[in-house]
C-alpha atoms as a PDB file:
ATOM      1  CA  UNK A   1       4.024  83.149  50.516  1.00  0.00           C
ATOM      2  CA  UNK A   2       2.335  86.157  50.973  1.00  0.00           C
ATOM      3  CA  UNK A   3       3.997  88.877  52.538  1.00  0.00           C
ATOM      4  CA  UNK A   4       1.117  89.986  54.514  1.00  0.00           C
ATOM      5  CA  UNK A   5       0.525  86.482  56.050  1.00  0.00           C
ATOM      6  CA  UNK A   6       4.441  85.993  56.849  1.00  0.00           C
ATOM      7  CA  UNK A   7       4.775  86.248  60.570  1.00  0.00           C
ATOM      8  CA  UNK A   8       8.494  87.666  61.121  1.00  0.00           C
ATOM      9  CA  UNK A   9       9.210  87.644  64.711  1.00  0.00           C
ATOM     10  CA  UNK A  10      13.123  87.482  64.754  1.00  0.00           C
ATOM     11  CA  UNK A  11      15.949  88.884  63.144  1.00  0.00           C
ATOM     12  CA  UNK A  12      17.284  85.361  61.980  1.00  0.00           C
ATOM     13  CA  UNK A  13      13.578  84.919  60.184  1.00  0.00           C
ATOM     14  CA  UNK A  14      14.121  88.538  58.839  1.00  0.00           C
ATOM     15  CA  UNK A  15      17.765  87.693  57.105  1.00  0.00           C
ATOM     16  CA  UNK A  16      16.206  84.158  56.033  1.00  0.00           C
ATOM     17  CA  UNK A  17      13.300  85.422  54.476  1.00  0.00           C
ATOM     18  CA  UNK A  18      14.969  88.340  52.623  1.00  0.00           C
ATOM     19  CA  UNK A  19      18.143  85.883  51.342  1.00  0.00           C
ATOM     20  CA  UNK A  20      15.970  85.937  48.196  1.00  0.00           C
ATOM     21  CA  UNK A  21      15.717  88.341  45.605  1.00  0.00           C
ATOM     22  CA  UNK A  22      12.081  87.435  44.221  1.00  0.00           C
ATOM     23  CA  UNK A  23      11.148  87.482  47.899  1.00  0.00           C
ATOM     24  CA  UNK A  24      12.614  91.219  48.706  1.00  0.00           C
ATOM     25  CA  UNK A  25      10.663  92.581  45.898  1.00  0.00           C
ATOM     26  CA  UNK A  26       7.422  90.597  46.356  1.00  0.00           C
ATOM     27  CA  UNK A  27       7.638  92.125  49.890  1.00  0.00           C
ATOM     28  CA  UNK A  28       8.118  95.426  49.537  1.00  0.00           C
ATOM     29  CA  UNK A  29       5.257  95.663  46.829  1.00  0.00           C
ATOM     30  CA  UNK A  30       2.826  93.763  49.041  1.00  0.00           C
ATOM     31  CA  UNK A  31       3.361  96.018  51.885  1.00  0.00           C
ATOM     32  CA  UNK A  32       3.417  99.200  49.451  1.00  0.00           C
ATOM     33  CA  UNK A  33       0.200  98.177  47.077  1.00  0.00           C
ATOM     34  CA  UNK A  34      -1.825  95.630  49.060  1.00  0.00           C
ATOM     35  CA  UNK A  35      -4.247  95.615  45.861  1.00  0.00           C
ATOM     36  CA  UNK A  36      -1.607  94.776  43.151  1.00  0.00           C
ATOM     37  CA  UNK A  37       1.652  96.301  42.145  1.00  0.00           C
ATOM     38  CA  UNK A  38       0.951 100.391  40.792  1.00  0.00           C
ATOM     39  CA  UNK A  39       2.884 102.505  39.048  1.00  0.00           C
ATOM     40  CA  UNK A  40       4.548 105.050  41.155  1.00  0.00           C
ATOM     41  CA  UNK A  41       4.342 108.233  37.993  1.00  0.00           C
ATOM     42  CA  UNK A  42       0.583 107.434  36.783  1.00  0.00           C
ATOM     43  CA  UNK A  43      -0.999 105.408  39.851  1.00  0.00           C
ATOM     44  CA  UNK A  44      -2.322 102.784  37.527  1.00  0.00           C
ATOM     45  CA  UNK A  45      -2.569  99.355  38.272  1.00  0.00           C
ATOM     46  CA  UNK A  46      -1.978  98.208  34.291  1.00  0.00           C
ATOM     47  CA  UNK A  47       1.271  96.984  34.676  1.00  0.00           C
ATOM     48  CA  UNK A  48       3.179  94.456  32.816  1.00  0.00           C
ATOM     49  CA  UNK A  49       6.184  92.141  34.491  1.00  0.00           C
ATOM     50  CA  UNK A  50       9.499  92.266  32.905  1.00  0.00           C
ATOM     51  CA  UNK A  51      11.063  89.393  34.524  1.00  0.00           C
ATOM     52  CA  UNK A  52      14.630  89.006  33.007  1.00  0.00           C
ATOM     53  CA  UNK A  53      15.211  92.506  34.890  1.00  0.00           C
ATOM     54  CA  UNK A  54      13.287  92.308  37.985  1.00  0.00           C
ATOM     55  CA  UNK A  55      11.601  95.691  37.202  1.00  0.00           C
ATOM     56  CA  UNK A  56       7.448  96.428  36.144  1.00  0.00           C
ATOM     57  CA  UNK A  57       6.361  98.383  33.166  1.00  0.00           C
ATOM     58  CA  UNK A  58       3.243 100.684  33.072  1.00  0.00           C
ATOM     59  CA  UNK A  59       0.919  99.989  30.361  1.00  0.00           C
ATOM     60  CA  UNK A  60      -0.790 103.400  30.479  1.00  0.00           C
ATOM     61  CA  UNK A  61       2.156 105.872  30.721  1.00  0.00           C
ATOM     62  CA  UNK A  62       4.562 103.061  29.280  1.00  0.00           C
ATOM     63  CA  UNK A  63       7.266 104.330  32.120  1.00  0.00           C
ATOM     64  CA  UNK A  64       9.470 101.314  33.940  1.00  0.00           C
ATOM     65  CA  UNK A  65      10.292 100.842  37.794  1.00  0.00           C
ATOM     66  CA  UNK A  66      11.050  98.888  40.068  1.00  0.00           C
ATOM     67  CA  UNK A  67      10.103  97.992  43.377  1.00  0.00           C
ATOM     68  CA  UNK A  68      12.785 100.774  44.463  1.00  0.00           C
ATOM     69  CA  UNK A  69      11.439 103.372  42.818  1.00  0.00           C
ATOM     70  CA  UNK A  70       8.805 105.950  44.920  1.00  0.00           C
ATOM     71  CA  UNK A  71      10.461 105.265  48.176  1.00  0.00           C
ATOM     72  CA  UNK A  72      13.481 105.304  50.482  1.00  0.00           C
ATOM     73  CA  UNK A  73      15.370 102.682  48.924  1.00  0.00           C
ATOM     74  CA  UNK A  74      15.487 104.888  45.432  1.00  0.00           C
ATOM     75  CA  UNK A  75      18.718 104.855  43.042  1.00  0.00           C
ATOM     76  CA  UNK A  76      20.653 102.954  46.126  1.00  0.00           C
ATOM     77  CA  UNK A  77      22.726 100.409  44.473  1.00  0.00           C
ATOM     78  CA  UNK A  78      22.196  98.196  47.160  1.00  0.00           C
ATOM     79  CA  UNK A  79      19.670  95.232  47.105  1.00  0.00           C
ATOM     80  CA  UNK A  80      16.781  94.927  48.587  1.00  0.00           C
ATOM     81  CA  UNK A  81      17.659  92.099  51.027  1.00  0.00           C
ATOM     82  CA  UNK A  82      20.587  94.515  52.740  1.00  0.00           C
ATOM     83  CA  UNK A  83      18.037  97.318  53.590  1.00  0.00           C
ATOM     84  CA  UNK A  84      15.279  95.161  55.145  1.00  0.00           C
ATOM     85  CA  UNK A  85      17.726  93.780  57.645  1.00  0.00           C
ATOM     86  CA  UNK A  86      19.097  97.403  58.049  1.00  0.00           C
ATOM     87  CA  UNK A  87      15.663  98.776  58.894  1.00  0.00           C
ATOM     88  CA  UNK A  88      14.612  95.647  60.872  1.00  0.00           C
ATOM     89  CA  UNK A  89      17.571  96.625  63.299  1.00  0.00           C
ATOM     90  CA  UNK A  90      17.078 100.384  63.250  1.00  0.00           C
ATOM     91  CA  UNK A  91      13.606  99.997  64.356  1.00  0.00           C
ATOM     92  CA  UNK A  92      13.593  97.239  66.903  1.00  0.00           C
ATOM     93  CA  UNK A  93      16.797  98.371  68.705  1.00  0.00           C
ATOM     94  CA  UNK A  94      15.525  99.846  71.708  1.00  0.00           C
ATOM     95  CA  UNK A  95      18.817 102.199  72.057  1.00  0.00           C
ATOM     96  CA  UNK A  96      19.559 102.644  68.327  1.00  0.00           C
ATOM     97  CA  UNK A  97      21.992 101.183  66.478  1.00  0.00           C
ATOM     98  CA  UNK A  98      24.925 102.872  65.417  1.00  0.00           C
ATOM     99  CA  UNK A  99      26.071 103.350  61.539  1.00  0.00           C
ATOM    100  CA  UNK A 100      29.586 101.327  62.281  1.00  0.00           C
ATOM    101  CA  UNK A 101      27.204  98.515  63.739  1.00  0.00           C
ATOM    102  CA  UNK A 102      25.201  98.211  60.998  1.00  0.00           C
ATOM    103  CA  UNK A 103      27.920  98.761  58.574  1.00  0.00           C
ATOM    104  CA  UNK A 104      29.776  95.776  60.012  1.00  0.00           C
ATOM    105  CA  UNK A 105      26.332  93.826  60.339  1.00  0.00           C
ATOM    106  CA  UNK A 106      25.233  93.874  56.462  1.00  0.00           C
ATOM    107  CA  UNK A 107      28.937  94.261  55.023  1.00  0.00           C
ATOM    108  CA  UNK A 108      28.818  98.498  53.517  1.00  0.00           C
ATOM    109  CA  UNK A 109      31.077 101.536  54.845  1.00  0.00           C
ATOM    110  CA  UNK A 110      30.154 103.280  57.343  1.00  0.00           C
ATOM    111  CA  UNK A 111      29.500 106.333  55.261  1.00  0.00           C
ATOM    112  CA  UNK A 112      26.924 104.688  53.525  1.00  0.00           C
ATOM    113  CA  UNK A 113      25.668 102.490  56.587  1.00  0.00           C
ATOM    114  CA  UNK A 114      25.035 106.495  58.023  1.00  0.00           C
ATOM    115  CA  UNK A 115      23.079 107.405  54.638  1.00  0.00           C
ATOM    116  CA  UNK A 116      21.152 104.499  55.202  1.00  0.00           C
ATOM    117  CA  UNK A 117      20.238 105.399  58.250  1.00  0.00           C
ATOM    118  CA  UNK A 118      18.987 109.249  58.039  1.00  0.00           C
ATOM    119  CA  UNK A 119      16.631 107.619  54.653  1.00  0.00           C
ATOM    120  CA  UNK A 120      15.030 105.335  57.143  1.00  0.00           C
ATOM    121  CA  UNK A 121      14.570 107.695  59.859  1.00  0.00           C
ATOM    122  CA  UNK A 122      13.177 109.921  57.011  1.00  0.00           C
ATOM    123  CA  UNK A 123      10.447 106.947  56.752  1.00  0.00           C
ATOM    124  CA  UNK A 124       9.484 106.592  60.674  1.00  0.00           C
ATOM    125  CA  UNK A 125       8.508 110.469  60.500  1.00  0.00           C
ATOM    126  CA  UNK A 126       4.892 109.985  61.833  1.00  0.00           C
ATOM    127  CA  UNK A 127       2.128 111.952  59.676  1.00  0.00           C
ATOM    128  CA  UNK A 128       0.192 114.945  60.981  1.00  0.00           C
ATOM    129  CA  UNK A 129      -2.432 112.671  62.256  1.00  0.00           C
ATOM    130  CA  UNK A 130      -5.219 113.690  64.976  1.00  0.00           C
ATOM    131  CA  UNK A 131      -4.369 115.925  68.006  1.00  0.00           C
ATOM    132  CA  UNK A 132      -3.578 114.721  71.352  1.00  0.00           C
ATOM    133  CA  UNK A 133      -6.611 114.392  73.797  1.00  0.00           C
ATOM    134  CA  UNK A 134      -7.274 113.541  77.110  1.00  0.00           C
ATOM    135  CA  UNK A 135      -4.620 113.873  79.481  1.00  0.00           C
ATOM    136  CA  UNK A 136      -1.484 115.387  77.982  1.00  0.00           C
ATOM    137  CA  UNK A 137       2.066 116.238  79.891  1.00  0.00           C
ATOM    138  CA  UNK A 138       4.149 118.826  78.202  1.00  0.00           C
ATOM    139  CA  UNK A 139       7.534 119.607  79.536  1.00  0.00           C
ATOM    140  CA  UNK A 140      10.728 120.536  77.274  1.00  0.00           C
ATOM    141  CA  UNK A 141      14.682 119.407  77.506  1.00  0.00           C
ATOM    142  CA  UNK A 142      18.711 120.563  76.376  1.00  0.00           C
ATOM    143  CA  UNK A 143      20.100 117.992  74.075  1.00  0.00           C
ATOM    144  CA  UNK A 144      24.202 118.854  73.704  1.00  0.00           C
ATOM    145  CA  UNK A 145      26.990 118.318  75.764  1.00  0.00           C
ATOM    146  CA  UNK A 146      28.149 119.544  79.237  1.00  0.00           C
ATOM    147  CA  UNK A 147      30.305 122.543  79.108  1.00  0.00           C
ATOM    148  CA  UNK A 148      32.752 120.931  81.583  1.00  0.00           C
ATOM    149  CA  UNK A 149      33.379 118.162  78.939  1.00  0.00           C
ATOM    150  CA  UNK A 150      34.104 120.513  76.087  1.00  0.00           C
ATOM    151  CA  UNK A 151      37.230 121.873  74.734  1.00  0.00           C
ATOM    152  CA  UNK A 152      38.267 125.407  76.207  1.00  0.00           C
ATOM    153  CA  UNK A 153      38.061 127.284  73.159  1.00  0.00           C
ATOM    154  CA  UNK A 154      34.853 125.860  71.894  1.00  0.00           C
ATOM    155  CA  UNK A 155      33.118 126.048  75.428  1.00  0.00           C
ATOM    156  CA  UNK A 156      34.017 130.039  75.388  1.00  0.00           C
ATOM    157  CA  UNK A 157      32.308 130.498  71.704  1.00  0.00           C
ATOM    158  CA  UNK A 158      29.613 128.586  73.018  1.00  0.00           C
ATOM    159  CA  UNK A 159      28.595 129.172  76.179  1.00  0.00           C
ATOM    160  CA  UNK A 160      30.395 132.237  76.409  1.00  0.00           C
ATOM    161  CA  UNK A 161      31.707 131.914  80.455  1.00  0.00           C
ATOM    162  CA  UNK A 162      28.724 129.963  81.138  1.00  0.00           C
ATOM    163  CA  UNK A 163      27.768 126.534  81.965  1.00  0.00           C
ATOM    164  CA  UNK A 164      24.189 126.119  81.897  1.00  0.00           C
ATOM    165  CA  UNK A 165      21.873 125.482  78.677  1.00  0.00           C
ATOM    166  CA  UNK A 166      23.446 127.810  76.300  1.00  0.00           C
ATOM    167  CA  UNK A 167      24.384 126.262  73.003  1.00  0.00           C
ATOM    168  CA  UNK A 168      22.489 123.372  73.553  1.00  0.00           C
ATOM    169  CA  UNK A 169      19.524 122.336  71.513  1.00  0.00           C
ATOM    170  CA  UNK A 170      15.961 122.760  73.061  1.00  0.00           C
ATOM    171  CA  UNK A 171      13.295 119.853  72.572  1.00  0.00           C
ATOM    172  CA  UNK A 172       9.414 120.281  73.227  1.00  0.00           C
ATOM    173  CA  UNK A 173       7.576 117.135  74.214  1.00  0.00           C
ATOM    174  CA  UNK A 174       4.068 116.702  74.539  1.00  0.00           C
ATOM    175  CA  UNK A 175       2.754 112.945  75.896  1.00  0.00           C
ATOM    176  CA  UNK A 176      -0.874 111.757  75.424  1.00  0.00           C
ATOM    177  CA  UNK A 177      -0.440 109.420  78.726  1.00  0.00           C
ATOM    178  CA  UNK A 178      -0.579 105.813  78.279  1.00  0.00           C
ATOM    179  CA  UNK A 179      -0.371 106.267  74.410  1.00  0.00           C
ATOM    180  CA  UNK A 180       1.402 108.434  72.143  1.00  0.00           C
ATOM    181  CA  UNK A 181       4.854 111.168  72.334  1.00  0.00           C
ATOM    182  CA  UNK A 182       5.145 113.704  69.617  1.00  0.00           C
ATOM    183  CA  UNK A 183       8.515 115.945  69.851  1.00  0.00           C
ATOM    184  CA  UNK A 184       9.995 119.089  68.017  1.00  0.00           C
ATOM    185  CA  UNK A 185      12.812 121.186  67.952  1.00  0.00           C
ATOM    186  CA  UNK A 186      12.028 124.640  68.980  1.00  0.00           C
ATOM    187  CA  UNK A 187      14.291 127.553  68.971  1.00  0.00           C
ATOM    188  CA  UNK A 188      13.775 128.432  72.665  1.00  0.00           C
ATOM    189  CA  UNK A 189      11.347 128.092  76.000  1.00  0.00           C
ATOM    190  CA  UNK A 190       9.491 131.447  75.247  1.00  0.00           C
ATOM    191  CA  UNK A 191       5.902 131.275  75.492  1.00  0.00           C
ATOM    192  CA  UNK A 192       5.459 132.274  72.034  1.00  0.00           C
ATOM    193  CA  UNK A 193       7.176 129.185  70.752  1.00  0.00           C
ATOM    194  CA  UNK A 194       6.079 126.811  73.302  1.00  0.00           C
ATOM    195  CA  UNK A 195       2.013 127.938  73.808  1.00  0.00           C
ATOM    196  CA  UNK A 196       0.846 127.807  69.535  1.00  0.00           C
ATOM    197  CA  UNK A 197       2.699 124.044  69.826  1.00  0.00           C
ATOM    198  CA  UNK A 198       0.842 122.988  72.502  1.00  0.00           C
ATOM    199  CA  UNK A 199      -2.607 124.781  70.371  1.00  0.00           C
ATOM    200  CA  UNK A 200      -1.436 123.386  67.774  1.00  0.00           C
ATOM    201  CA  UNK A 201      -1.194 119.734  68.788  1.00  0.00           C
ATOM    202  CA  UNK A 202      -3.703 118.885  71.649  1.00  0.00           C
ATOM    203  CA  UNK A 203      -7.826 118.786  71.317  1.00  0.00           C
ATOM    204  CA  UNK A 204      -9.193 121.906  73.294  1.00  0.00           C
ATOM    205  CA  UNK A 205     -10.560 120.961  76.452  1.00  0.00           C
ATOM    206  CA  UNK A 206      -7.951 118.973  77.395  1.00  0.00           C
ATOM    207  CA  UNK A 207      -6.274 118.176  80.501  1.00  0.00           C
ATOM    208  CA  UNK A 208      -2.707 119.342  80.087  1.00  0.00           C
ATOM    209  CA  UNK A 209       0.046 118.856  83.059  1.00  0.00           C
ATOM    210  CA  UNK A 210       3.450 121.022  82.618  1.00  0.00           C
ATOM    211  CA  UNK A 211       5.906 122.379  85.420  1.00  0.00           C
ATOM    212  CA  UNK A 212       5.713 125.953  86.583  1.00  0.00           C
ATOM    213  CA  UNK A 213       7.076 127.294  83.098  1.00  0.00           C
ATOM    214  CA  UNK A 214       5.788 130.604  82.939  1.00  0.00           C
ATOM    215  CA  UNK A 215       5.376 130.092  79.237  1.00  0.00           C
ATOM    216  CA  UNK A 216       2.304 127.655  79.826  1.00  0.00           C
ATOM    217  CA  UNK A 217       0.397 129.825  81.900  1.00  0.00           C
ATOM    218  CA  UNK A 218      -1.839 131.211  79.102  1.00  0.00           C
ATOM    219  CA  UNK A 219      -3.032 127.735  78.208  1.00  0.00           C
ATOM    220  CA  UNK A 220      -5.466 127.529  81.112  1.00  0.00           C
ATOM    221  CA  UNK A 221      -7.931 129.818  79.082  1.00  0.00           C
ATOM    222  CA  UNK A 222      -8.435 126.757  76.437  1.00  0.00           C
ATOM    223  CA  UNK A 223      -7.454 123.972  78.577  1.00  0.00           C
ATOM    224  CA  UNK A 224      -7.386 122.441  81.770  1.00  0.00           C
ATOM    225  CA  UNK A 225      -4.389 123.573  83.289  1.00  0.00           C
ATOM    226  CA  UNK A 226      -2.470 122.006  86.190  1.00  0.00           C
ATOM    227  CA  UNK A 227       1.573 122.772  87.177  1.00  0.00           C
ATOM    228  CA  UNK A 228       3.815 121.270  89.295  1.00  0.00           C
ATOM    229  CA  UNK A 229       6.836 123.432  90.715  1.00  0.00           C
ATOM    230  CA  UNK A 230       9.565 121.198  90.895  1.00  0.00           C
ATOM    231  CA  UNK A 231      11.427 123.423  93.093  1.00  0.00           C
ATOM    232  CA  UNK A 232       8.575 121.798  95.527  1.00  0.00           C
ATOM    233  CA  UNK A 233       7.665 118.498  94.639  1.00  0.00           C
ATOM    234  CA  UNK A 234       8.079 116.463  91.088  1.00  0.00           C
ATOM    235  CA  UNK A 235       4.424 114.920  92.155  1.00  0.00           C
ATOM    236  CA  UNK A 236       0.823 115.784  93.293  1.00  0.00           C
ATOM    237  CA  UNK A 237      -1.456 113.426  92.979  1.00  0.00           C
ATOM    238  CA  UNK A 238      -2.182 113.332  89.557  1.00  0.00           C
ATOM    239  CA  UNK A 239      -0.153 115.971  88.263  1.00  0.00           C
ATOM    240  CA  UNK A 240       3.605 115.385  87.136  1.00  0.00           C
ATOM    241  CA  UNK A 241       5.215 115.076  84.008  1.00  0.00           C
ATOM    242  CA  UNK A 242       7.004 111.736  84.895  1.00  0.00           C
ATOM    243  CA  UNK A 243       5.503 110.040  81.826  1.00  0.00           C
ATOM    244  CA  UNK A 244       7.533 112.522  79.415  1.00  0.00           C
ATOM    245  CA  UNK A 245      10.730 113.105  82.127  1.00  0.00           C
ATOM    246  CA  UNK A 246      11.295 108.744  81.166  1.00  0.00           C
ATOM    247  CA  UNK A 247      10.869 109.357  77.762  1.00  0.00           C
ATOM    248  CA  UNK A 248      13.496 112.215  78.003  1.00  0.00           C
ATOM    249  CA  UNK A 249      15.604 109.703  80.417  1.00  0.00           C
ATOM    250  CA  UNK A 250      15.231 106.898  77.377  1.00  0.00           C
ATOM    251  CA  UNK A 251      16.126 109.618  74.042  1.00  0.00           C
ATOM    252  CA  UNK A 252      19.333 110.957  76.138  1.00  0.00           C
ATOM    253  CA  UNK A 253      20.755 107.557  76.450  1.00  0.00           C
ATOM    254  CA  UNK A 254      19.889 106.805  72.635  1.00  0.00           C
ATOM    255  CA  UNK A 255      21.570 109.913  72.099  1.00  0.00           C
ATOM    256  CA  UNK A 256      24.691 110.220  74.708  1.00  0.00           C
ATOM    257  CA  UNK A 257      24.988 106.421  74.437  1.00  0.00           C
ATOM    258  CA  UNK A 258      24.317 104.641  70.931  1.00  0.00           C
ATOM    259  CA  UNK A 259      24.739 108.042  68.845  1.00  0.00           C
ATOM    260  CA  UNK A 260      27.282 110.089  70.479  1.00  0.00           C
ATOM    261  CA  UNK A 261      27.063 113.287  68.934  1.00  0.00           C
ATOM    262  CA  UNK A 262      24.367 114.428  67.007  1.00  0.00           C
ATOM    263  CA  UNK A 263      24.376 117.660  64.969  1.00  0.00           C
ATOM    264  CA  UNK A 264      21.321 120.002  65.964  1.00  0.00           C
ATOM    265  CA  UNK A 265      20.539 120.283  61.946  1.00  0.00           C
ATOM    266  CA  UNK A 266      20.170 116.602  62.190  1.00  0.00           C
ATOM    267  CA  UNK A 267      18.522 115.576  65.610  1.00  0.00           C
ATOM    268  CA  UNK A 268      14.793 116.259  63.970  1.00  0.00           C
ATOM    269  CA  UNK A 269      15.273 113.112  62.583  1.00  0.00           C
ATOM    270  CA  UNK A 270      16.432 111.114  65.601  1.00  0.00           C
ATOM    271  CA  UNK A 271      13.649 112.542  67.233  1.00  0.00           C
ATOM    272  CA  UNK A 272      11.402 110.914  64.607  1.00  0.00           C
ATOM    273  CA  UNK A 273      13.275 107.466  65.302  1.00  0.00           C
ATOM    274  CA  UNK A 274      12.747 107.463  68.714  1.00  0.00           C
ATOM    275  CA  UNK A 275       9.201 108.566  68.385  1.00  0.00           C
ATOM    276  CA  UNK A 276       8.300 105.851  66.540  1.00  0.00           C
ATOM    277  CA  UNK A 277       9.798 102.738  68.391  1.00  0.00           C
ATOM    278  CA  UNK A 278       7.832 104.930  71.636  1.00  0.00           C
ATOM    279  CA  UNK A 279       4.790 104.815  69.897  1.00  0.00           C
ATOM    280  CA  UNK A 280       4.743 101.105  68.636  1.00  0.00           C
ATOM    281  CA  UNK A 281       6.475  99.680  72.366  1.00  0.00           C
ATOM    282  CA  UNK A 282       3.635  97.670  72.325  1.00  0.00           C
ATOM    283  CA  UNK A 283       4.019  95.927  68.729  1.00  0.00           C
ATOM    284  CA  UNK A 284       6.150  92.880  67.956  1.00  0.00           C
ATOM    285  CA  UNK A 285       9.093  93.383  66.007  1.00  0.00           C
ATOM    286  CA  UNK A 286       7.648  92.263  63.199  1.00  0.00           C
ATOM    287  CA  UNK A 287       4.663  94.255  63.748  1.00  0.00           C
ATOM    288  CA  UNK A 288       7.216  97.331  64.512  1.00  0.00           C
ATOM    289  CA  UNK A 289       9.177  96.239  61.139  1.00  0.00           C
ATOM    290  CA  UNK A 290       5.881  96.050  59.012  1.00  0.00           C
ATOM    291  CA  UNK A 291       4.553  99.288  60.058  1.00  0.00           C
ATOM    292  CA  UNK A 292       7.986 101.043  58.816  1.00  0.00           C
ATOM    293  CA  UNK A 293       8.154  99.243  55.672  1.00  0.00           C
ATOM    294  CA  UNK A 294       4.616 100.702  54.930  1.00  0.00           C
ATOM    295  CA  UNK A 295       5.984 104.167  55.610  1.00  0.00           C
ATOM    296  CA  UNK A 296       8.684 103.959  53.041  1.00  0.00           C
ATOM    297  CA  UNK A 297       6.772 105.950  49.991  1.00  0.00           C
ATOM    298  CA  UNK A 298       7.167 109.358  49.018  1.00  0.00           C
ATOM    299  CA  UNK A 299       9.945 110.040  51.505  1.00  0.00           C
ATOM    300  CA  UNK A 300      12.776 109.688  49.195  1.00  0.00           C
ATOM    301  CA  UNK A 301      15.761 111.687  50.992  1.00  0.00           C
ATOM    302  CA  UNK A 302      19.157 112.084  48.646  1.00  0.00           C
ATOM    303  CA  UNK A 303      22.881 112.531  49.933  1.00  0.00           C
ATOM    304  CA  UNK A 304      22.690 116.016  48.153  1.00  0.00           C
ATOM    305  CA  UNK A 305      19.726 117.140  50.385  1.00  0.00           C
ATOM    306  CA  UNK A 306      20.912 115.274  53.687  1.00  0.00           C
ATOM    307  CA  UNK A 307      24.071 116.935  53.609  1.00  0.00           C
ATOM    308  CA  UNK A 308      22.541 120.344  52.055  1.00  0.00           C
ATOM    309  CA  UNK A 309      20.562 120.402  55.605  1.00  0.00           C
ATOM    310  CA  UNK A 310      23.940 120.994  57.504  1.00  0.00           C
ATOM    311  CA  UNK A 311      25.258 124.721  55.815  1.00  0.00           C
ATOM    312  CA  UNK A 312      21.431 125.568  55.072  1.00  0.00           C
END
């Protein structure tokens, strides 16, 4: 059957569907190359079948692969049918799922159940794409724990005597209202990291809602500005940043609640998870599932690199 005419709409249809080798790899390549199977080195569509090993051969540049190779699933000794099911959970769990979960789920450790993970939220990183338009909130958060929750000595290198946001991790938002979130780490809430983001990001002329930041205020000289002060009110009319204070409400209890703890070196890539199950809440799982597995090539990420990113 062809993979783009399979309607998966459960889990159960996901782990019945994928029980079959032949069926794995037909899948993957359909979603990948629509137009035939092409080699991942050359790009050309001359490619012989070598059966006996489940893997392709290139014609032109005489180079073999399989349907692995090009994409997240690279060099992983694991087959095919245990990361579909891994990525159909990761992607349709509204709340994440966590490594031990999904280590229990498809039968790996959770070490490698975690590795899984970070490669597939390396393939839910949404490209560059347009800018925002319309009518865009911006507001920012703190992801890390309370001070009153951590040990003495590491709350005093930390925060230093102080329990507000200091050591904690700030996250810019910016919400195109009644359609897409885009989110990135930023070092701090000074205009000069906050203002060429929001430039950067959202069509000129735009109307753009924050709070009474006083790192916003420049914006008003290339878009429609309007604040709210929540020291006064959290609404006026038409201007609040509700829409992006729910998505905050639904990362932190991804974060606090399925995750745990979350390095800072790592949470640009949770961001990216929970971006993209935001941005496809109106898709079926199987639409939601289809969308990812087309997202899988050129994102390779390796253990070396993953764990690299945490002394870099």
């Amino acid at each position: 059957m062809d993979a783009q005419d399979f309607q998966l709409e459960t889990l159960m249809d996901a782990v019945e569907y994928f029980s079959n080798r032949e069926a794995c790899e037909q899948f993957v390549e359909q979603m990948r190359s629509p137009d035939g199977v092409e080699c991942p080195y050359c790009k050309s569509k001359n490619i012989g079948h070598i059966k006996a090993r489940h893997a392709y051969q290139c014609r032109d540049c005489r180079m073999q692969f399989t349907a692995k190779v090009g994409t997240i699933f690279e060099d992983s000794p694991l087959p095919l049918s245990k990361w579909l099911v891994a990525l159909w959970v990761e992607v349709n769990c509204r709340n994440g799922i966590s490594s031990c979960e999904v280590a229990r789920h498809i039968g790996v450790t959770q070490k490698t159940a975690w590795f899984m993970g970070h490669r597939i939220r390396a393939a839910l990183q949404a490209p560059e794409g347009g800018k925002l338009s319309g009518e865009i909130e911006v507001d920012e958060t703190f992801i890390g724990g309370k001070a009153r929750n951590m040990h003495v000595g590491r709350r005093e290198r930390k925060i230093r005597g102080g329990t507000g946001v200091a050591g904690k991790t700030v996250v810019m938002g910016l919400l195109e209202r009644h359609a897409k979130v885009k989110t990135q780490v930023v070092r701090n809430v000074r205009r000069k990291n906050l203002d060429p983001l929001v430039r950067e990001h959202v069509e000129s002329g735009s109307t753009v809602y924050t709070d009474a930041l006083p790192s916003y205020e420049s914006l008003q000289n290339e878009f429609t500005h309007l604040a709210i002060d929540h020291a006064e009110a959290y609404v006026r009319g038409n201007v609040h940043t509700n829409g992006l204070e729910n998505y905050w409400s639904l990362l932190k209890r991804t974060l606090k609640g399925t995750y745990v703890s979350v390095e800072p070196f790592h949470l640009f890539r949770y961001l990216d998870e929970q971006a993209f199950r935001f941005n496809s809440r109106k898709a079926t799982d199987g639409e939601r599932f289809k969308d990812a597995v087309q997202s899988i090539s050129g994102k390779r990420l390796t253990y070396q690199k993953l764990t690299g990113d945490c002394v870099s």
